[in-house]
C-alpha atoms as a PDB file:
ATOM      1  CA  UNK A   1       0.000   0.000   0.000  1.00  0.00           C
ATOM      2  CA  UNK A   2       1.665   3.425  -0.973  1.00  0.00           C
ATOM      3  CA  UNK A   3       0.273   6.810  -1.802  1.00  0.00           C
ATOM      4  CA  UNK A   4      -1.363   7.848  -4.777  1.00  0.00           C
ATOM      5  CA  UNK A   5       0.168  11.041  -6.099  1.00  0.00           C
ATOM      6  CA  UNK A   6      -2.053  14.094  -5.833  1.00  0.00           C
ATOM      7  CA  UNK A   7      -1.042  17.427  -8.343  1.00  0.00           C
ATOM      8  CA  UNK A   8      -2.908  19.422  -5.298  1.00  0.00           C
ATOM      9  CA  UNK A   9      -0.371  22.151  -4.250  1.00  0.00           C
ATOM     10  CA  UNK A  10       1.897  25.342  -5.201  1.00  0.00           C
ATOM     11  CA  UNK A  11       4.598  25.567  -6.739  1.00  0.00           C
ATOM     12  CA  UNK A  12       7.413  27.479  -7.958  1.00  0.00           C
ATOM     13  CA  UNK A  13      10.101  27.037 -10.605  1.00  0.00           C
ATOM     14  CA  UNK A  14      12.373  27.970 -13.305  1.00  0.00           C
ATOM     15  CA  UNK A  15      11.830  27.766 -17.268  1.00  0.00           C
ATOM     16  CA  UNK A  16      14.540  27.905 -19.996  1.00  0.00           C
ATOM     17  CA  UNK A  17      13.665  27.953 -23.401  1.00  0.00           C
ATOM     18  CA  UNK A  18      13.798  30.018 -27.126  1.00  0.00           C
ATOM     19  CA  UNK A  19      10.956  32.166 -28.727  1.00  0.00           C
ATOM     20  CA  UNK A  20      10.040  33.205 -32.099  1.00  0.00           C
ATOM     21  CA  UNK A  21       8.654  36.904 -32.144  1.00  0.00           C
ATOM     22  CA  UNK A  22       7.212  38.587 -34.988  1.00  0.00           C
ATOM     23  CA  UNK A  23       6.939  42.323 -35.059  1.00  0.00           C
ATOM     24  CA  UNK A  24       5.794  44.258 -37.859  1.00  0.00           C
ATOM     25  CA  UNK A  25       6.469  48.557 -37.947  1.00  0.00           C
ATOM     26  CA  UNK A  26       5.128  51.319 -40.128  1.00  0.00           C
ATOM     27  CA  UNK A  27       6.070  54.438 -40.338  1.00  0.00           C
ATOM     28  CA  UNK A  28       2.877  56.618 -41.013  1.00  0.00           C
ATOM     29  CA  UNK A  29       4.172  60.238 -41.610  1.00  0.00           C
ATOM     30  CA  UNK A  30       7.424  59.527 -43.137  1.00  0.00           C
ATOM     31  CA  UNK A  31       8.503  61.929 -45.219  1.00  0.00           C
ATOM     32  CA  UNK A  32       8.029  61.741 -48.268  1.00  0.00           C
ATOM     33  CA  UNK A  33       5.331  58.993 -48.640  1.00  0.00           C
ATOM     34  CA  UNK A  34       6.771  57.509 -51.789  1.00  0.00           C
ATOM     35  CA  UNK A  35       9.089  55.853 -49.243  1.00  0.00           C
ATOM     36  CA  UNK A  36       9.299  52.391 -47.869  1.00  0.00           C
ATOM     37  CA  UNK A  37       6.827  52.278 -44.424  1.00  0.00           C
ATOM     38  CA  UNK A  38       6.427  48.535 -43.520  1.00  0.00           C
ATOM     39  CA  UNK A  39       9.023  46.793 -42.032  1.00  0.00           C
ATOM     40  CA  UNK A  40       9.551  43.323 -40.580  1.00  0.00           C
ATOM     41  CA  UNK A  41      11.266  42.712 -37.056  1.00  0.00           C
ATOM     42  CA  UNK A  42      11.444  38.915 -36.654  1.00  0.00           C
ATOM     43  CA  UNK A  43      13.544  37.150 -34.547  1.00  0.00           C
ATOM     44  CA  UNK A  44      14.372  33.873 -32.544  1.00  0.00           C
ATOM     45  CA  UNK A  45      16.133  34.125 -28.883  1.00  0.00           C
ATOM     46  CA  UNK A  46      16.884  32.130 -26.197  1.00  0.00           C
ATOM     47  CA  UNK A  47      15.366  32.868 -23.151  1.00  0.00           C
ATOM     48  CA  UNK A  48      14.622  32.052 -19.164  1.00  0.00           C
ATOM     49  CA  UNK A  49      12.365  32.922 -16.370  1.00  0.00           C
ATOM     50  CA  UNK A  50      10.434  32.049 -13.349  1.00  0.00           C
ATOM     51  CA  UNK A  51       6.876  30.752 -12.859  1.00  0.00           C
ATOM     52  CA  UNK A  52       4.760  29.948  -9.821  1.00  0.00           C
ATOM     53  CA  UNK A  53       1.070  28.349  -9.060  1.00  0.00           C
ATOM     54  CA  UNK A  54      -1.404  27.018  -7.026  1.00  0.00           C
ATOM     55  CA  UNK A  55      -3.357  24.088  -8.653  1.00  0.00           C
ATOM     56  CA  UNK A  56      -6.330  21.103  -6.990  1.00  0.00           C
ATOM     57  CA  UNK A  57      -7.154  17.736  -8.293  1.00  0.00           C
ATOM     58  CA  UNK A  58     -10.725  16.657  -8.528  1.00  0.00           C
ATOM     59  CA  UNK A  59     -12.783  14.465  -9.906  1.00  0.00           C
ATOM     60  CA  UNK A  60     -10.190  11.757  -9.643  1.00  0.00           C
ATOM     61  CA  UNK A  61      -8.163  13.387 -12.881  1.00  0.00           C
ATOM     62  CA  UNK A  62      -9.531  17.039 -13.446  1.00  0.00           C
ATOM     63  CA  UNK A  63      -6.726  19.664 -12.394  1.00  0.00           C
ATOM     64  CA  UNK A  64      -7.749  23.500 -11.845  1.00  0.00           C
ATOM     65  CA  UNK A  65      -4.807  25.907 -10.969  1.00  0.00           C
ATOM     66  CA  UNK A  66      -3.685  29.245 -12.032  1.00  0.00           C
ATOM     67  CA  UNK A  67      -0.004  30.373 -13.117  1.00  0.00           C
ATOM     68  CA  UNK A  68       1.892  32.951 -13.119  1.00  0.00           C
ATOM     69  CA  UNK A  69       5.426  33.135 -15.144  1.00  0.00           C
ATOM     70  CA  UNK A  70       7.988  35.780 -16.565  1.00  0.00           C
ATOM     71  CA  UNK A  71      10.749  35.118 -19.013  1.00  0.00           C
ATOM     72  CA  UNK A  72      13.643  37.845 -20.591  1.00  0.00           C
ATOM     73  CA  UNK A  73      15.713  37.303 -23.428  1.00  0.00           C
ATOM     74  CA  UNK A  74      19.726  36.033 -22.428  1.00  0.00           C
ATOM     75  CA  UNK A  75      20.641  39.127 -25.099  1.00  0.00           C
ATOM     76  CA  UNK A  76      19.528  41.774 -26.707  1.00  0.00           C
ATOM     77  CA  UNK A  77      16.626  40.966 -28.558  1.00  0.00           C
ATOM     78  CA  UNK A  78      16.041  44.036 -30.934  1.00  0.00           C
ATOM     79  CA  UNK A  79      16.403  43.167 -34.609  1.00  0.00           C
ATOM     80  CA  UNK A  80      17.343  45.285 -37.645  1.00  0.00           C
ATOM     81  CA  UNK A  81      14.042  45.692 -39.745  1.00  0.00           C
ATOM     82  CA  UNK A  82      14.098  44.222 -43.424  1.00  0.00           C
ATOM     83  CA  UNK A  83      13.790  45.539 -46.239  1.00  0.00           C
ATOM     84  CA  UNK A  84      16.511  47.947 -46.244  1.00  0.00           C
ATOM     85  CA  UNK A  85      17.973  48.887 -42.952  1.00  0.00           C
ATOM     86  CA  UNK A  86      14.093  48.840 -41.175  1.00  0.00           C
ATOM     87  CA  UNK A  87      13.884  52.866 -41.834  1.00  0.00           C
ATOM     88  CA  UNK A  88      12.254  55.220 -44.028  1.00  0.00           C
ATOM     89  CA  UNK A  89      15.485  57.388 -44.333  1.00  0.00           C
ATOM     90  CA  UNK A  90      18.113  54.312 -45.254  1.00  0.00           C
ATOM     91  CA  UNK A  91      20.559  56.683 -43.549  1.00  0.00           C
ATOM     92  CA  UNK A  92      19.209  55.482 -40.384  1.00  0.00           C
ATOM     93  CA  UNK A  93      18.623  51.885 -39.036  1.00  0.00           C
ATOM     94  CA  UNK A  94      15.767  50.707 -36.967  1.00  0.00           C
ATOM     95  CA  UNK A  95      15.254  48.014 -34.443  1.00  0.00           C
ATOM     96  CA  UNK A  96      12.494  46.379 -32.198  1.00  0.00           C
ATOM     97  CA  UNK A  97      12.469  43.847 -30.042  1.00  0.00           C
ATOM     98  CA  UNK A  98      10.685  42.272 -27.060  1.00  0.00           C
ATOM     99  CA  UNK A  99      12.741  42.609 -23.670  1.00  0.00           C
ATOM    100  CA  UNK A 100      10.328  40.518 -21.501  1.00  0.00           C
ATOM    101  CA  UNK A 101       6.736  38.863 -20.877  1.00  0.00           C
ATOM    102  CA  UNK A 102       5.264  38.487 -17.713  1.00  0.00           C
ATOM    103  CA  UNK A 103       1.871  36.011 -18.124  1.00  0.00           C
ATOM    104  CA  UNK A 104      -1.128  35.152 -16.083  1.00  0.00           C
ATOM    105  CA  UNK A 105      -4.002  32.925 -15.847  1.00  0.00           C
ATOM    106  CA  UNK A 106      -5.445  29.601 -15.194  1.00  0.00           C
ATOM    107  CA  UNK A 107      -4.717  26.262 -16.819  1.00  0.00           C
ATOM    108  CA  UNK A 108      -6.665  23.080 -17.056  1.00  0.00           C
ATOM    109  CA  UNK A 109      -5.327  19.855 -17.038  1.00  0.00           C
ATOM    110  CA  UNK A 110      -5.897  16.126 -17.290  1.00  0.00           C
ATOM    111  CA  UNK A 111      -3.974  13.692 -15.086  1.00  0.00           C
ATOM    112  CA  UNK A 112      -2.768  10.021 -15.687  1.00  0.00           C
ATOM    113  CA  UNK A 113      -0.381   8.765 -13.489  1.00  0.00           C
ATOM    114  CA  UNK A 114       2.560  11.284 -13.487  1.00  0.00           C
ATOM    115  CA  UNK A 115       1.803  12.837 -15.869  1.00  0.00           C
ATOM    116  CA  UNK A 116      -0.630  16.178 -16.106  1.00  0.00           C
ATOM    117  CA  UNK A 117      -1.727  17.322 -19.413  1.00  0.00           C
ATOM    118  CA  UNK A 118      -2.973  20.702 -19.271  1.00  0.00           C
ATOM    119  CA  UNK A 119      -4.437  23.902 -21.651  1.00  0.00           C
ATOM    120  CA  UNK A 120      -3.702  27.513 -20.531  1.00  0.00           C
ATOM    121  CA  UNK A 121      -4.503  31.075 -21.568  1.00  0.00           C
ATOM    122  CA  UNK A 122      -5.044  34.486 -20.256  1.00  0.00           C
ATOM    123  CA  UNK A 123      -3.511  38.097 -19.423  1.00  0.00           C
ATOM    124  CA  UNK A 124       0.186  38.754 -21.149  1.00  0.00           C
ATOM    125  CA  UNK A 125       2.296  42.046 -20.568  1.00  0.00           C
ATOM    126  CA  UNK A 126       5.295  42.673 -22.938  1.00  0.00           C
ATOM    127  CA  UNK A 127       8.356  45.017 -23.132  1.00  0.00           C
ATOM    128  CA  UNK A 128       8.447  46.520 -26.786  1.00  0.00           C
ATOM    129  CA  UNK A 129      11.347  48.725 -27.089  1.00  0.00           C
ATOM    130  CA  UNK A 130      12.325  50.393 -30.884  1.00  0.00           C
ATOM    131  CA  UNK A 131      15.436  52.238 -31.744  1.00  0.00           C
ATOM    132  CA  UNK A 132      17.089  54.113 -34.770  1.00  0.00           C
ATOM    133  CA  UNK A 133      20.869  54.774 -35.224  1.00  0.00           C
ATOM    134  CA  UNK A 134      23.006  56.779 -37.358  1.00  0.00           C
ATOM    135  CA  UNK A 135      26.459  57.140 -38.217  1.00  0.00           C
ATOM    136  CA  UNK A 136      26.335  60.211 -35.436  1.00  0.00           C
ATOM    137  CA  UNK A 137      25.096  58.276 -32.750  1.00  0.00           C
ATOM    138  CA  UNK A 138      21.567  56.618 -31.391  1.00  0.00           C
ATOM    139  CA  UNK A 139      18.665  58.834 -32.626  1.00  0.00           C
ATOM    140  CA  UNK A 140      15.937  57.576 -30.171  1.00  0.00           C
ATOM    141  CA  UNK A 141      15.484  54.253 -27.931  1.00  0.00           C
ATOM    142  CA  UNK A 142      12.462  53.885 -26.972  1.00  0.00           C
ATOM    143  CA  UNK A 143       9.950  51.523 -24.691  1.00  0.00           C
ATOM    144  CA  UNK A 144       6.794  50.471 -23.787  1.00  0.00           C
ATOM    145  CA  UNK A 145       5.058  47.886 -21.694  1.00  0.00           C
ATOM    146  CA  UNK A 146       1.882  46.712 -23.542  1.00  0.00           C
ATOM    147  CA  UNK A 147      -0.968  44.551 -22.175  1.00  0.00           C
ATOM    148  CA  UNK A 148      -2.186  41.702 -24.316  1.00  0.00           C
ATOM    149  CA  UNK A 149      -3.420  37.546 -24.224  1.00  0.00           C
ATOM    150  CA  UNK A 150      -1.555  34.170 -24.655  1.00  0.00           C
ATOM    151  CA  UNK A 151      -2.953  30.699 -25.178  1.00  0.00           C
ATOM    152  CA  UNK A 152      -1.013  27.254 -24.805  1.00  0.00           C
ATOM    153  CA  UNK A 153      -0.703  24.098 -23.916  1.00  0.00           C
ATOM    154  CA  UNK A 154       1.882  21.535 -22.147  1.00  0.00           C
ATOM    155  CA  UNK A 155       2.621  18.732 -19.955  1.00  0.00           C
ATOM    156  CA  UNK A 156       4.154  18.006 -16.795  1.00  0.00           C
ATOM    157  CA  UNK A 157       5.920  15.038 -15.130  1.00  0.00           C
ATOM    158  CA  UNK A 158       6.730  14.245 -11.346  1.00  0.00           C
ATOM    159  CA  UNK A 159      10.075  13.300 -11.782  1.00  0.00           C
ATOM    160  CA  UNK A 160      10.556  12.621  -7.907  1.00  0.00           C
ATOM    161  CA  UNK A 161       7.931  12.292  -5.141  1.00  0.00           C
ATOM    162  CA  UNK A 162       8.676  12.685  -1.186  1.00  0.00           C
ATOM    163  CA  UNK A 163       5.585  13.206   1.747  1.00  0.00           C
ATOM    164  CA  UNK A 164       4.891  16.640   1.005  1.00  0.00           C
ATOM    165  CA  UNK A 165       7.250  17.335  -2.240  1.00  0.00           C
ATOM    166  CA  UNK A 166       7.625  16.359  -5.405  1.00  0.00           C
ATOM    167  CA  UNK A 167       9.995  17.716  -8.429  1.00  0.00           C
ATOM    168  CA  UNK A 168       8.100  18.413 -11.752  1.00  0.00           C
ATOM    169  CA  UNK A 169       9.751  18.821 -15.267  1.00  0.00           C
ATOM    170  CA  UNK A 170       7.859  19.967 -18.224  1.00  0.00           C
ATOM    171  CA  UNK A 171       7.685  21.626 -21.474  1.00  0.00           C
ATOM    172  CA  UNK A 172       5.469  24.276 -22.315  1.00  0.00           C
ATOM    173  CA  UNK A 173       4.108  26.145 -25.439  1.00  0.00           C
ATOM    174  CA  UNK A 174       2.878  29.609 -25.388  1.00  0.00           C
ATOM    175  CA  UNK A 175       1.127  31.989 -28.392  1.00  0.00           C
ATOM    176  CA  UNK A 176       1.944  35.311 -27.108  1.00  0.00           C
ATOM    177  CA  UNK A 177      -0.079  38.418 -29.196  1.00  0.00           C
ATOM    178  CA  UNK A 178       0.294  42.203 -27.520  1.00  0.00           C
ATOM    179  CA  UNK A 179      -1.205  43.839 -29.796  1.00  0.00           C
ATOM    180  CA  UNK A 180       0.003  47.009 -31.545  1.00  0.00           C
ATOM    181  CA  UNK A 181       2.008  50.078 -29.801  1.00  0.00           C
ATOM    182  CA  UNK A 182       2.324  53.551 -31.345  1.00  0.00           C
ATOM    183  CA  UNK A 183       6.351  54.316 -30.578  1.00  0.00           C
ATOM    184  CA  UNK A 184       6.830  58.495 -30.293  1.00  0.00           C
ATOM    185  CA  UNK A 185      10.192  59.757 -30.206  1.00  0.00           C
ATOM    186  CA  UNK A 186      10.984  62.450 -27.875  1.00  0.00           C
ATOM    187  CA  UNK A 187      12.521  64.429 -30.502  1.00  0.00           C
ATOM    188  CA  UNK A 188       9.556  65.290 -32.213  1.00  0.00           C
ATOM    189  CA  UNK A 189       8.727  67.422 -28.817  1.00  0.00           C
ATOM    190  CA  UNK A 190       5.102  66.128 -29.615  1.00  0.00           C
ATOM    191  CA  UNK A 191       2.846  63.666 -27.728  1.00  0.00           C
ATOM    192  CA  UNK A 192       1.051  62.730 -30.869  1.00  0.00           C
ATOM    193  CA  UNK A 193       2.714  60.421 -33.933  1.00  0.00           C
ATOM    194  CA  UNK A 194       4.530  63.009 -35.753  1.00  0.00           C
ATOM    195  CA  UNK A 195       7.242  62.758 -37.914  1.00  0.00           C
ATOM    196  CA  UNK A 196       9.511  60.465 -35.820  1.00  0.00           C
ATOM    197  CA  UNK A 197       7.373  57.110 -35.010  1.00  0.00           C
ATOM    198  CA  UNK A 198       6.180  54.242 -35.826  1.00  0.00           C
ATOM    199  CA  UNK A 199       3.015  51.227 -35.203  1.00  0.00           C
ATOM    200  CA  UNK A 200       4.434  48.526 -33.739  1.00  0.00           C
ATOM    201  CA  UNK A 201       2.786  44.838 -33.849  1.00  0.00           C
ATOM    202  CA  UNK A 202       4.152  42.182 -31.820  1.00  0.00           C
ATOM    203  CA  UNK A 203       3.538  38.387 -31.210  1.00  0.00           C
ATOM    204  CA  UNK A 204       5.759  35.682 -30.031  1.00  0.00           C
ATOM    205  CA  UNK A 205       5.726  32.067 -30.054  1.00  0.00           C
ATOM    206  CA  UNK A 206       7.632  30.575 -26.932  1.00  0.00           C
ATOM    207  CA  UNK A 207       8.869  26.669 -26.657  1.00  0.00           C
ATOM    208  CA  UNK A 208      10.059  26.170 -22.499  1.00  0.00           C
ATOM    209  CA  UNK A 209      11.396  23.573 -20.641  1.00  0.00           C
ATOM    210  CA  UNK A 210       9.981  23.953 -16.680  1.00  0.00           C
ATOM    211  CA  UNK A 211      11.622  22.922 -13.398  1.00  0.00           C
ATOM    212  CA  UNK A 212       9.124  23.026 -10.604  1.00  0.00           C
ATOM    213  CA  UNK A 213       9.162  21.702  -6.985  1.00  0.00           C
ATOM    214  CA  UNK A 214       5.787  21.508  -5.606  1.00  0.00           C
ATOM    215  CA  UNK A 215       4.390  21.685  -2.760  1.00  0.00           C
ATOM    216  CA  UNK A 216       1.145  19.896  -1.815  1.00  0.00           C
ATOM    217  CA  UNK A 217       0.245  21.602   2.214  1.00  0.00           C
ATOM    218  CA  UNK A 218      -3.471  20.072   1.201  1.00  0.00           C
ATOM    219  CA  UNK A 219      -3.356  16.158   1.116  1.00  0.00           C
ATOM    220  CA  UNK A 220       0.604  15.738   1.632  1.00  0.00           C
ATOM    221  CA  UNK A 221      -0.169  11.380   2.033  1.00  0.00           C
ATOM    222  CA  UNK A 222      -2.717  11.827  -1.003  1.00  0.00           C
ATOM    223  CA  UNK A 223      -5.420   8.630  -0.877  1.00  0.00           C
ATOM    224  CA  UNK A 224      -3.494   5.169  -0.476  1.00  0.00           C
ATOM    225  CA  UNK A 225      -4.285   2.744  -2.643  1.00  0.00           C
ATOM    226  CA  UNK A 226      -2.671  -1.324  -3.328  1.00  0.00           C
ATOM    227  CA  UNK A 227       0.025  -1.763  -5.707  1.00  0.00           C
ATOM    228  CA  UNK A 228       0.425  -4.733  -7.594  1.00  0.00           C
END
């Protein structure tokens, strides 16, 4: 007779991983409008973070938790728009990136055994930061936190079980989309778009690998039941 393993508990962790972003600019009141406008900022970077949750098991297999997680690039993650150099003015070149995500919301899951398969989704907050360079020097660098959704899906694995502990690896998927920002450069002494901005969209497909130790305060025996 031993204990059944319960996914009750909290948890916290670390997740390693890459991402994919897509970012698309435009340049509304360049000058003249015969130039080039749209530009493409896509990019693939490693990156790590940390997550934590609470989560309960019932109805023998159904699992109902929420989680909360943040991840950052390793580098810098702005990339030089295409065509061109990612500017109007090709004397200039423009960048955009995505310097972190911070996600939260609840997740739904399926056990069997060890193993928890589970479908997530919810609120997602991104850094988008821009920039434009010259032979003379940086012309702007700017950034801007923008609110936005994700939806996924992953699966975890107890690894190791104790009384009250138990060490969970996964891997997770995430469709980050935050939406579009409007990027104004202080040197157009303006707080509408004026000459120097851009519309910047933003999404970002993320691939993790996630190290948890959980905690289970709730039912740390879990129900026994015979092993054969």
């Amino acid at each position: 007779m031993v204990p059944e393993f319960s996914w009750t508990g909290v948890y916290v962790g670390a997740n390693f991983g890459g991402t994919w972003t897509s970012q698309s600019a435009f340049w509304p009141n360049r000058i003249p409008q015969t130039l080039i406008g749209n530009f493409g900022h896509d990019g693939s970077f490693g990156v790590g973070g940390f997550h934590a949750g609470a989560q309960y098991q019932w109805s023998n297999n159904w699992v109902l938790g929420l989680d909360l997680a943040w991840f950052s690039g390793f580098d810098d993650t702005q990339v030089t728009g295409a065509p061109n150099t990612g500017c109007p003015n090709v004397a200039f070149s423009c960048a955009a990136g995505v310097a972190s995500v911070f996600t939260v919301g609840p997740r739904v899951g399926y056990a069997f055994r060890d193993f928890l398969f589970y479908g997530t989704g919810g609120y997602a907050s991104g850094e988008i930061n821009t920039s434009a360079m010259s032979a003379g020097g940086i012309q702007d660098n700017l950034s801007k936190r923008r609110d936005g959704w994700f939806a996924g899906a992953g699966v975890d694995y107890a690894v190791w079980k104790g009384r009250q502990t138990a060490i969970i690896v996964g891997l997770e998927y995430k469709h980050v989309d935050l939406g579009t920002a409007t990027m104004i450069s202080p040197v157009d002494g303006v707080a509408f778009c004026s000459v120097d901005c851009r519309t910047i969209r933003t999404s970002a497909d993320v691939v993790q690998a996630r190290f948890s130790l959980k905690f289970d305060p709730i039912t740390p025996l879990g129900p026994v039941v015979a092993k054969y």
